[in-house]
Protein backbone atom coordinates (compact mmCIF):
# COMPACT_ATOMS: atom_id res chain seq x y z
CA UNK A 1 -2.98 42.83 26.31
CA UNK A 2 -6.08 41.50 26.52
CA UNK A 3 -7.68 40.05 22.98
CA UNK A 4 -11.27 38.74 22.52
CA UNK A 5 -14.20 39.08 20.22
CA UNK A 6 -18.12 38.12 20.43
CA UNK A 7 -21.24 37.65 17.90
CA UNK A 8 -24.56 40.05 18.43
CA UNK A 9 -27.98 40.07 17.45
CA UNK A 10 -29.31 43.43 18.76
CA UNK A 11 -27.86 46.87 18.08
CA UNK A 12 -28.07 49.78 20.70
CA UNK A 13 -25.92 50.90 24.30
CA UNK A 14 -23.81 47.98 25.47
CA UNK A 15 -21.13 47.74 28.73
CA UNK A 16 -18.31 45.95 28.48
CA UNK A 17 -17.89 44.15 31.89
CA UNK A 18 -13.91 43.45 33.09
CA UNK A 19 -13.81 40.58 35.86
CA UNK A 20 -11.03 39.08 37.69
CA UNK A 21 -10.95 35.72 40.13
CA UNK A 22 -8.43 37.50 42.15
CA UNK A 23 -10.23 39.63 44.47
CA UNK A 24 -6.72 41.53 45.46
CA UNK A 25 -6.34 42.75 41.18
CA UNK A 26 -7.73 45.94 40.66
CA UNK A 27 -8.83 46.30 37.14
CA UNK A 28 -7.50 49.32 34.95
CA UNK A 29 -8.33 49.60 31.17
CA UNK A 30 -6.66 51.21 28.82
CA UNK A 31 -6.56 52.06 24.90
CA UNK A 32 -10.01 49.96 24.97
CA UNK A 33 -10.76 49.22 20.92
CA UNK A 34 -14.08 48.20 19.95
CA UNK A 35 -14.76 47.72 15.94
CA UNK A 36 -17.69 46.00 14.56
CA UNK A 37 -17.49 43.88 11.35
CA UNK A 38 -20.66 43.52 8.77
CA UNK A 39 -20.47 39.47 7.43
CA UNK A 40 -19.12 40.48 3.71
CA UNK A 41 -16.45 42.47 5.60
CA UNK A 42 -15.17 39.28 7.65
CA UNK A 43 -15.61 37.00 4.53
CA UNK A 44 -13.63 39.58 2.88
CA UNK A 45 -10.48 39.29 5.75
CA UNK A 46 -10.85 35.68 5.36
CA UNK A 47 -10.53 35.44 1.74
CA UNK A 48 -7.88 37.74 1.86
CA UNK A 49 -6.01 35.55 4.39
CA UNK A 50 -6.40 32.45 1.97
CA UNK A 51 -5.00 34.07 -0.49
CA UNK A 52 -1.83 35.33 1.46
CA UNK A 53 -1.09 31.76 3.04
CA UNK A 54 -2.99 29.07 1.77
CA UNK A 55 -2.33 29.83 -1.87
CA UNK A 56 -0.23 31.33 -4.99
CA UNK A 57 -0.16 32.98 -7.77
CA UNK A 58 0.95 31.03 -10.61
CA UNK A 59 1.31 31.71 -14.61
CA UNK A 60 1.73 29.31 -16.98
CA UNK A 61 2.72 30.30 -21.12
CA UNK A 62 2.07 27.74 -24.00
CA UNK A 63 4.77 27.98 -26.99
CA UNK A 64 5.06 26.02 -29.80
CA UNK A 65 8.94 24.43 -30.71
CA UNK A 66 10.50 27.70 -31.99
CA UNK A 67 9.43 30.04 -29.19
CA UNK A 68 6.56 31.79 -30.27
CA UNK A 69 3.55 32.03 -28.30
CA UNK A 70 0.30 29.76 -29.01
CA UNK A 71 -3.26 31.84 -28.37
CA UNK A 72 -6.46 29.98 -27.14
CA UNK A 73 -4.30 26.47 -25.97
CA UNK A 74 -6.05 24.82 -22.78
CA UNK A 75 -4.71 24.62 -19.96
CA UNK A 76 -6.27 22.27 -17.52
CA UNK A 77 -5.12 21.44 -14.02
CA UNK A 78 -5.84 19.32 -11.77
CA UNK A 79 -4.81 18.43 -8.07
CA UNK A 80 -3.50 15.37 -6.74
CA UNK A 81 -2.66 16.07 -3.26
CA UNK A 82 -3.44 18.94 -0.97
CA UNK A 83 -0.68 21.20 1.02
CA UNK A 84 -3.35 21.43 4.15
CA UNK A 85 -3.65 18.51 5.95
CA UNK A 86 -7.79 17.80 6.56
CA UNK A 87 -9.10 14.90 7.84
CA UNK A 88 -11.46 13.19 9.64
CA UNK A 89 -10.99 10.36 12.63
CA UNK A 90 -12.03 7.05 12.08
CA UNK A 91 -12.83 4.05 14.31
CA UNK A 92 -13.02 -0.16 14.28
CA UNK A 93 -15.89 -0.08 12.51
CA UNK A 94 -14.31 0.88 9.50
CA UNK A 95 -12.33 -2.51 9.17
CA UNK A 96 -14.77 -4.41 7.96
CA UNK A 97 -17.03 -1.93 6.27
CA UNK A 98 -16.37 -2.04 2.60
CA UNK A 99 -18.94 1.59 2.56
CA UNK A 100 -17.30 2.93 5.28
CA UNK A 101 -13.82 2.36 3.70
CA UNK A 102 -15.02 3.76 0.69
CA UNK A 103 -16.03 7.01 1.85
CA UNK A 104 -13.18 7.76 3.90
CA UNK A 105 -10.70 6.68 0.99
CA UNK A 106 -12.15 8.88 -1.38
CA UNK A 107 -12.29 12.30 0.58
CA UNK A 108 -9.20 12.08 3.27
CA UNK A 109 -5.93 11.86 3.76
CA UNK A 110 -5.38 12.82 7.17
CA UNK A 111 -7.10 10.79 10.08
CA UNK A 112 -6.85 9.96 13.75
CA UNK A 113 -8.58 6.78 15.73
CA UNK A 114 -11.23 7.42 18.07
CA UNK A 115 -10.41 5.70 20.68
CA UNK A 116 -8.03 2.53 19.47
CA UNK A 117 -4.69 3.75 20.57
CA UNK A 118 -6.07 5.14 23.87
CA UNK A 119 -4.39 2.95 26.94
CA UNK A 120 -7.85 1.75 27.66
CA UNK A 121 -8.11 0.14 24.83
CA UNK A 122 -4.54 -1.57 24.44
CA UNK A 123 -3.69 -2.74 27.85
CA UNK A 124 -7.64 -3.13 29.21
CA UNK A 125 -6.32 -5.59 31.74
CA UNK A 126 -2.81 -4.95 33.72
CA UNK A 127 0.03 -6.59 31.66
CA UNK A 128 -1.81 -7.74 28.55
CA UNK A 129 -1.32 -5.84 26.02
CA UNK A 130 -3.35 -6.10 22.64
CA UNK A 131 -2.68 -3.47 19.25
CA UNK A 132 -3.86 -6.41 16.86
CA UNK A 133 -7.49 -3.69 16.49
CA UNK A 134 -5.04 -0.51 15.95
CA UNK A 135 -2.05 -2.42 14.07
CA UNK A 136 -5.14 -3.03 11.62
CA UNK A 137 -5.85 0.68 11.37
CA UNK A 138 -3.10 1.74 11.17
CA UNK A 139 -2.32 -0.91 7.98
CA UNK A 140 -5.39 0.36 6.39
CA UNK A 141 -5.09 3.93 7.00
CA UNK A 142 -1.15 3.48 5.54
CA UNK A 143 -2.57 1.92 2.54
CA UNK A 144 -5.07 4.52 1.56
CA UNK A 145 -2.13 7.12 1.99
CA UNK A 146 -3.55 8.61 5.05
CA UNK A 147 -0.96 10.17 7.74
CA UNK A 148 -2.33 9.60 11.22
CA UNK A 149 -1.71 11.67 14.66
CA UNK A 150 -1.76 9.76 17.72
CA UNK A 151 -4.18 10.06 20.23
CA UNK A 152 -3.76 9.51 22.96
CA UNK A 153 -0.81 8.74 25.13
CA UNK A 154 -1.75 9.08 28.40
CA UNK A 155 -5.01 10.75 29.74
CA UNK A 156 -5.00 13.53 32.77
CA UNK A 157 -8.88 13.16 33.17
CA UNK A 158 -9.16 9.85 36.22
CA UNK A 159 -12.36 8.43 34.86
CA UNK A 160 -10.34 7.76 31.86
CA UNK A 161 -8.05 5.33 32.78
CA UNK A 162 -7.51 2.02 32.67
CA UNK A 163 -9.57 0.24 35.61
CA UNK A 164 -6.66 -1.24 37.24
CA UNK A 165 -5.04 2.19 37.35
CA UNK A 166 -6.04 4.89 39.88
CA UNK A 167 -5.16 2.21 42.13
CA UNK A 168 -1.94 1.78 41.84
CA UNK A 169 0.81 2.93 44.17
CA UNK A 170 2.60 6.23 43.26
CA UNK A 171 6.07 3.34 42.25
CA UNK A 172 3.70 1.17 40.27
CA UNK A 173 2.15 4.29 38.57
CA UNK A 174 5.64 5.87 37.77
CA UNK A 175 6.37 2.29 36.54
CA UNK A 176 3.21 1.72 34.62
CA UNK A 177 2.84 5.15 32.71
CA UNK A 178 6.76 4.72 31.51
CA UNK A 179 5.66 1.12 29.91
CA UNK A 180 3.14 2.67 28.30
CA UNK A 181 4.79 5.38 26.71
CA UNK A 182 7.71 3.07 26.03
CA UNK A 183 5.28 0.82 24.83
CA UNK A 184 2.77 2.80 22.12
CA UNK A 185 4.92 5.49 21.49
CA UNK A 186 7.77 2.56 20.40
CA UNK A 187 5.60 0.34 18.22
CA UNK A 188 4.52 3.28 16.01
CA UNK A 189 7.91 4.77 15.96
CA UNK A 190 8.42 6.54 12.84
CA UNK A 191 4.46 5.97 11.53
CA UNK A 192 2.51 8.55 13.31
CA UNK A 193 3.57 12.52 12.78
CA UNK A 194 2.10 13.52 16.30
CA UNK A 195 1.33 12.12 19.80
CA UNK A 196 -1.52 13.83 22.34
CA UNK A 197 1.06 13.01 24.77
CA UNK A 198 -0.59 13.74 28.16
CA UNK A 199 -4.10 14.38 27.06
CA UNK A 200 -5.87 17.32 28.84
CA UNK A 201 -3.88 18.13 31.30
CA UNK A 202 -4.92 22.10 31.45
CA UNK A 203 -8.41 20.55 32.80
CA UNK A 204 -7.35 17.44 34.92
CA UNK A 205 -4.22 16.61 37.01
CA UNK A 206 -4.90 12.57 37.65
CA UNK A 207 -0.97 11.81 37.11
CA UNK A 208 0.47 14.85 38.67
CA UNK A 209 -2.20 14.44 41.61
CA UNK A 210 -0.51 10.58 42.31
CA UNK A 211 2.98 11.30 40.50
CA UNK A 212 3.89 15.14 41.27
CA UNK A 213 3.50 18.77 39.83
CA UNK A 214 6.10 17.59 36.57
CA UNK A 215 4.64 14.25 36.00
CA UNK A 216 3.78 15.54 32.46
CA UNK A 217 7.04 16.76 31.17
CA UNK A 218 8.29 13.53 31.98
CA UNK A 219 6.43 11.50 29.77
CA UNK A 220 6.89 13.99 27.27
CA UNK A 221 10.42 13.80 27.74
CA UNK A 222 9.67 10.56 27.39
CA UNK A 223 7.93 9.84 24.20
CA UNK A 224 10.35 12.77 22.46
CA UNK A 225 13.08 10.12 23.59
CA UNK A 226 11.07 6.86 21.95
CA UNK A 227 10.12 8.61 18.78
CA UNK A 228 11.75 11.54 17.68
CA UNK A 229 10.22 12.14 14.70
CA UNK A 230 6.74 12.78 15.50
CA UNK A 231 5.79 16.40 17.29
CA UNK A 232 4.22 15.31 20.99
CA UNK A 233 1.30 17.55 21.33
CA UNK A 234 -0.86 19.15 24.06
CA UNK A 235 -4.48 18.77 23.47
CA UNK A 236 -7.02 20.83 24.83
CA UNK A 237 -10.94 21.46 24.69
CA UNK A 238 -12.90 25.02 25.01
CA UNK A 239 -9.76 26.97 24.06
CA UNK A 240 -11.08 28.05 20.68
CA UNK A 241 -14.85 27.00 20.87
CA UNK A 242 -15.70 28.69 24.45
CA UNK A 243 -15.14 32.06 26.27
CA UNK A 244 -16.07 31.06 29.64
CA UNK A 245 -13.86 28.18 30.15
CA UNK A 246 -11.00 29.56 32.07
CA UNK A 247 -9.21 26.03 32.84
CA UNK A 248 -8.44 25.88 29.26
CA UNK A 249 -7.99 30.19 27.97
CA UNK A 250 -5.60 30.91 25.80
CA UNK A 251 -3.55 32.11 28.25
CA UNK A 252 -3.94 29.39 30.09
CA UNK A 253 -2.59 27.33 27.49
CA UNK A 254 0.56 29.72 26.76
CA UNK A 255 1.24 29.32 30.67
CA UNK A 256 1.53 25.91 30.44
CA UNK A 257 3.66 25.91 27.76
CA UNK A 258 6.47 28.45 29.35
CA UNK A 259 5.94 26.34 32.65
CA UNK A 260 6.96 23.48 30.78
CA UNK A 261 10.22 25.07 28.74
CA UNK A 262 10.31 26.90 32.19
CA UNK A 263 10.80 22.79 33.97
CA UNK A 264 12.88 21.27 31.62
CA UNK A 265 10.90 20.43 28.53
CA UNK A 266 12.49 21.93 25.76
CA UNK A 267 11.83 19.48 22.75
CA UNK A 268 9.27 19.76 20.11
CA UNK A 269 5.84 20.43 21.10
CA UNK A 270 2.39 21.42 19.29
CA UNK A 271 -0.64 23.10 20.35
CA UNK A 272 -3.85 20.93 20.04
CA UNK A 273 -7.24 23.01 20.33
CA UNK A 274 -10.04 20.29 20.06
CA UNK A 275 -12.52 22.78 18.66
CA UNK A 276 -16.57 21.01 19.72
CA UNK A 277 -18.40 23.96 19.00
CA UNK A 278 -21.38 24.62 20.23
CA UNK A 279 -22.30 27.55 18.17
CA UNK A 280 -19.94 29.93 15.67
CA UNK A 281 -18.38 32.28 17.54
CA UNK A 282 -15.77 33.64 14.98
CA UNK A 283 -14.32 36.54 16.49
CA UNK A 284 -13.26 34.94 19.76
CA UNK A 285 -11.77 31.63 17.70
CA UNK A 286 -9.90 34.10 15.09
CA UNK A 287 -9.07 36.09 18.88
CA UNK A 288 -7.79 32.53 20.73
CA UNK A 289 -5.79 31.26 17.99
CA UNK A 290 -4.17 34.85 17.34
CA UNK A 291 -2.92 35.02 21.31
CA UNK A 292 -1.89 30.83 20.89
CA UNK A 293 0.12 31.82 17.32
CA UNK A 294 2.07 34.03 19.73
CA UNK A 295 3.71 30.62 21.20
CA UNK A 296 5.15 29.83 17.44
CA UNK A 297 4.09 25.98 17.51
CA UNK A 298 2.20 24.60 15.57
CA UNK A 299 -1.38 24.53 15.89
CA UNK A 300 -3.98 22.05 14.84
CA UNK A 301 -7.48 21.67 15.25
CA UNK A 302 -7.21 18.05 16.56
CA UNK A 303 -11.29 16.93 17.14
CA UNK A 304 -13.42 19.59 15.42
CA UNK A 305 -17.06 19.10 15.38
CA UNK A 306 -20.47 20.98 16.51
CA UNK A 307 -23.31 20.08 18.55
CA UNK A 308 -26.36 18.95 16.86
CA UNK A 309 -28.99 21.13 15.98
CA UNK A 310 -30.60 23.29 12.79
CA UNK A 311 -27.72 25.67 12.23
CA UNK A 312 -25.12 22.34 12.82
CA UNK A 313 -24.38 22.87 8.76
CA UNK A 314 -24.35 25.94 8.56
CA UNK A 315 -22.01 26.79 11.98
CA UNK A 316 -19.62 23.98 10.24
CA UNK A 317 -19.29 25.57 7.09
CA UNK A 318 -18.47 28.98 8.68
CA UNK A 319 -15.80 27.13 11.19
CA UNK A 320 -14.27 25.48 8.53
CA UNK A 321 -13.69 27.93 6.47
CA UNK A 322 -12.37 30.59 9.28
CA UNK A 323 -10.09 28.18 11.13
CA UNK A 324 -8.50 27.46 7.35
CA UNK A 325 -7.92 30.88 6.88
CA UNK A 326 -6.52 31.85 9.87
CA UNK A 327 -2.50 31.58 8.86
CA UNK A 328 -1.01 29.93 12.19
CA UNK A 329 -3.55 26.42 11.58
CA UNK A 330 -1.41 24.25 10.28
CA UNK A 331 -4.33 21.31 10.11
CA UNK A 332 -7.84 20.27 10.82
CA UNK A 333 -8.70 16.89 11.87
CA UNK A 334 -13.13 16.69 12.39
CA UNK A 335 -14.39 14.29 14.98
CA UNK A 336 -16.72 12.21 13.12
CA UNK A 337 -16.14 8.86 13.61
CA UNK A 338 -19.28 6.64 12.28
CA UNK A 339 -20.65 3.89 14.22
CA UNK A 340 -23.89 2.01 14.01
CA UNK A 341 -25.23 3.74 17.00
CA UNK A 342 -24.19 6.62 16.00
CA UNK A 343 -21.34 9.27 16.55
CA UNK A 344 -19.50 11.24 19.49
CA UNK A 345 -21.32 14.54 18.39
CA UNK A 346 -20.97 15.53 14.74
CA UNK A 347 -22.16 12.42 12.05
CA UNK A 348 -21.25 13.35 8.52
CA UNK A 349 -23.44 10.44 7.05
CA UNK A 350 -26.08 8.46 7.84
CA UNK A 351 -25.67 4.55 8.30
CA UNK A 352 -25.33 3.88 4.50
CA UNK A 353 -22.73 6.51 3.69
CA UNK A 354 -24.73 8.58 2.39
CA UNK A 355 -24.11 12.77 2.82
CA UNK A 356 -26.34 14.33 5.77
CA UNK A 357 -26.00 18.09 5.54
CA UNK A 358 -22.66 18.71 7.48
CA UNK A 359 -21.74 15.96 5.06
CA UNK A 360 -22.25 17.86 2.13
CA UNK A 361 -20.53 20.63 3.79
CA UNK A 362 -17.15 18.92 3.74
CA UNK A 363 -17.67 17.78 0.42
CA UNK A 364 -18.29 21.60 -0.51
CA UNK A 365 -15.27 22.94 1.18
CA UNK A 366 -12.84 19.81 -0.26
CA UNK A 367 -13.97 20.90 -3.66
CA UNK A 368 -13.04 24.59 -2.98
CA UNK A 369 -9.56 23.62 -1.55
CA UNK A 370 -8.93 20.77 -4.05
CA UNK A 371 -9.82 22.44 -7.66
CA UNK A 372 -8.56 25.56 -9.75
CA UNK A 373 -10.86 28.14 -10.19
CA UNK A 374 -12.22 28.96 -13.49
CA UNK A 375 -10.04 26.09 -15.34
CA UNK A 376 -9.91 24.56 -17.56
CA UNK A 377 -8.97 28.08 -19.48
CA UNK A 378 -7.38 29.29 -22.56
CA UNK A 379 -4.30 31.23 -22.86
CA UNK A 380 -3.83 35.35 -24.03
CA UNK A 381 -2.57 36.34 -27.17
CA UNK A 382 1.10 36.27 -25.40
CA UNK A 383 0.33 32.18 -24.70
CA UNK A 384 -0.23 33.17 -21.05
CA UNK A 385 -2.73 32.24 -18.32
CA UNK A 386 -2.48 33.18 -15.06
CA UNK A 387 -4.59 32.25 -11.70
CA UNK A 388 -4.03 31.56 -7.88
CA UNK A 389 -3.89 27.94 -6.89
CA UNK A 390 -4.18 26.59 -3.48
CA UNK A 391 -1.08 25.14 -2.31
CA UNK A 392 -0.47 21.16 -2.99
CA UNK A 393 0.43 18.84 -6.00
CA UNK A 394 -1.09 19.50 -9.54
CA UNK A 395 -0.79 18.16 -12.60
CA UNK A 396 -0.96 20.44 -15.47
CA UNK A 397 -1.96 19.84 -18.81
CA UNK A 398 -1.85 22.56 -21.91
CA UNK A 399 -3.14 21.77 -25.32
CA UNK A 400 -2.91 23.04 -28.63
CA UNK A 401 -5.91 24.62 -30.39
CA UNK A 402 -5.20 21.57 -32.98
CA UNK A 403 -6.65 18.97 -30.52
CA UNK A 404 -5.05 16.34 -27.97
CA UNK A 405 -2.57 15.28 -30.23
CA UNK A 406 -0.83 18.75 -29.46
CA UNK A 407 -0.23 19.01 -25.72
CA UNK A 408 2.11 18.90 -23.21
CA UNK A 409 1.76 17.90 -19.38
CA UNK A 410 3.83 18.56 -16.35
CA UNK A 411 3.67 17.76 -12.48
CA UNK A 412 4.28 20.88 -10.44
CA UNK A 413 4.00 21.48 -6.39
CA UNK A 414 3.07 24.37 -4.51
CA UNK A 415 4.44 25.04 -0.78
CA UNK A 416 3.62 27.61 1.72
CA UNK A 417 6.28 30.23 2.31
CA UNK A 418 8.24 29.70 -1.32
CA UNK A 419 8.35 31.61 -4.34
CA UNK A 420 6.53 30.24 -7.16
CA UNK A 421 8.05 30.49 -10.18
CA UNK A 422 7.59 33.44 -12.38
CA UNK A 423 6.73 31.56 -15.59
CA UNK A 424 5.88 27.50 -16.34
CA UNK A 425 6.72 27.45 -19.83
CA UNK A 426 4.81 24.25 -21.73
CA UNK A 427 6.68 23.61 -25.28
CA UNK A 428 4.09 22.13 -27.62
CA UNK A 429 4.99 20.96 -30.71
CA UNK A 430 3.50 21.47 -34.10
């Protein structure tokens, strides 16, 4: 089956064009299905989807000590951490930038460094090794509560590496690339949830060029060995964000994922589509990550961002909110590390913290996912008020028509995939 989907701006006669690099395929289609979508229709599927896996319905009834219902008592609510895991990744700068600090501190709990664990930066010269810059990250991203993936291991792309590295012998590579796994992967044991093991290896083949076809699986082998907590992950760019990358298709990816259970690798593993968008193409993304969900692994958008221009806002807002509704995401990291110059692609602020417009976008979107609709609220005439809550940690508070003196508060925590309670009963009393 072939899946895909495209955005037009002109109505009338179209051909849909079927094209294969193997000149010895003939083409036959079949059962062809073409349906069109109006922009309240695919806000409607998305919100739809939210509600089916990124929240639930919850009631809650106020009663005073002897049972009987209490009409018009408050109930406020309020979150204190989210189910979905959204981030943003962060970079040196940020160690001694009170501002910087700040802003990440108060919006994120989920983060990634830019370019701090990356063997470049640890072991710049052969045999001297130096994590005192990410030890330090990682010591303030711990202390802010932040969980952090790891990126990267190892990198398949040769301009990439370390200096002293693409020339090394195919024994001092072998040698080399097992220290370093040994060697990263070991220190964070236990502190990172996920590794970019072998980093882009649909679109480069540096270590299987030098080291063989199943140099990969090795090292993921490998770091499953070192740390098995953490999920090693593949990591990929254009799978989601670009139709005409074929190194990187969806099916692309799923090959490389049976050639890898097919070699030997059969530990945990975890789809990583980068997502740099260039513009919002939300049928083929929704498309891509249907055909990856068919893997069941989990998927995360590991370094989301979009390329500069007037509709950069706007195209964020609209990626955000469909790769959080589509059911098999399991996270979204952006790629908006700040630096004085400047960032990769996507800046969120300008140099003094304050919001640019994709800025206030992800302030927008936390608020959504973060707060109860239409709360704080009064109960029925049965004590009862009920509403849909996106998944996380609340705190709950009902009180008494009488005032503050009358209340009663409670911690409760939604999960994906689990029943929530038919009732929370809050016993106030008078």
């Amino acid at each position: 089956m072939v899946k895909g989907g495209l955005v037009v701006n002109v109505s009338g006669p179209a051909q849909l064009y079927f094209q294969s690099n193997n000149s010895d395929v003939d083409i036959l289609a079949d059962s062809i299905s073409l349906q069109a979508f109006t922009n309240e229709e695919w806000k409607s599927h998305q919100d739809q989807s939210i509600e089916k896996f990124r929240k639930s319905k919850v009631k809650f009834q106020a009663v005073d000590q002897h049972g009987q219902p209490i009409q018009n008592a408050t109930v406020s609510i309020k979150q204190n951490r989210p189910n979905f895991p959204f981030g943003v990744a962060i970079n040196k700068n940020i160690l001694h930038n009170g501002a910087y600090q700040n802003w990440f501190k108060s919006r994120f709990k989920y983060t990634v460094f830019e370019n701090e664990l990356k063997w470049v930066s640890t072991e710049y010269n052969r045999g001297s090794e130096d994590y005192s810059t990410s030890d330090a990250m990682v010591k303030l991203a711990k202390s802010s509560g932040a969980t952090i993936r790891g990126h990267n291991v190892l990198w398949d792309d040769a301009k990439f590496q370390p200096n002293w590295v693409p020339g090394l012998s195919s024994n001092d590579l072998w040698a080399a690339a097992n220290k370093r796994v040994d060697s990263v992967v070991g220190r964070y044991r236990g502190q990172l949830i996920h590794w970019d093991v072998v980093n882009e290896n649909l679109h480069w083949n540096f270590l299987e060029s030098k080291l063989g076809w199943n140099a990969s699986n090795n090292f993921y082998q490998r770091a499953n060995k070192v740390d098995g907590r953490m999920t090693p992950f593949l990591n990929e760019y254009s799978t989601i964000e670009d139709s005409t990358d074929g190194a990187s298709s969806p099916s692309k990816y799923l090959q490389r994922i049976w050639d890898m259970r097919k070699n030997g690798y059969h530990g945990p593993l975890g789809i990583g589509a980068q997502g740099h968008f260039t513009n919002a193409n939300l049928p083929y993304a929704r498309s891509a990550l249907d055909q990856l969900a068919s893997a069941k692994l989990p998927i995360w958008i590991t370094e989301l961002d979009v390329k500069p221009g007037s509709n950069q806002a706007s195209y964020l807002e609209q990626i955000l909110w469909e790769l959080h509704s589509h059911w098999a995401v399991q996270g979204i990291i952006m790629w908006a590390a700040w630096t004085p110059q400047g960032c990769y692609t996507m800046c969120l602020t300008d140099g003094n913290f304050k919001n640019l417009a994709t800025g206030d976008v992800v302030d927008k979107v936390i608020y959504k996912w973060t707060h109860a609709a239409n709360t704080p609220a009064t109960t029925d005439s049965n004590g009862f008020f009920e509403t849909s809550l996106y998944h996380g940690e609340y705190e709950v508070k009902v009180n008494h028509p009488k005032g503050d003196n009358f209340s009663n508060l409670k911690q409760i925590n939604l999960v994906p995939n689990e029943k929530a309670r038919d009732v929370y009963r809050f016993t106030i009393n008078v």
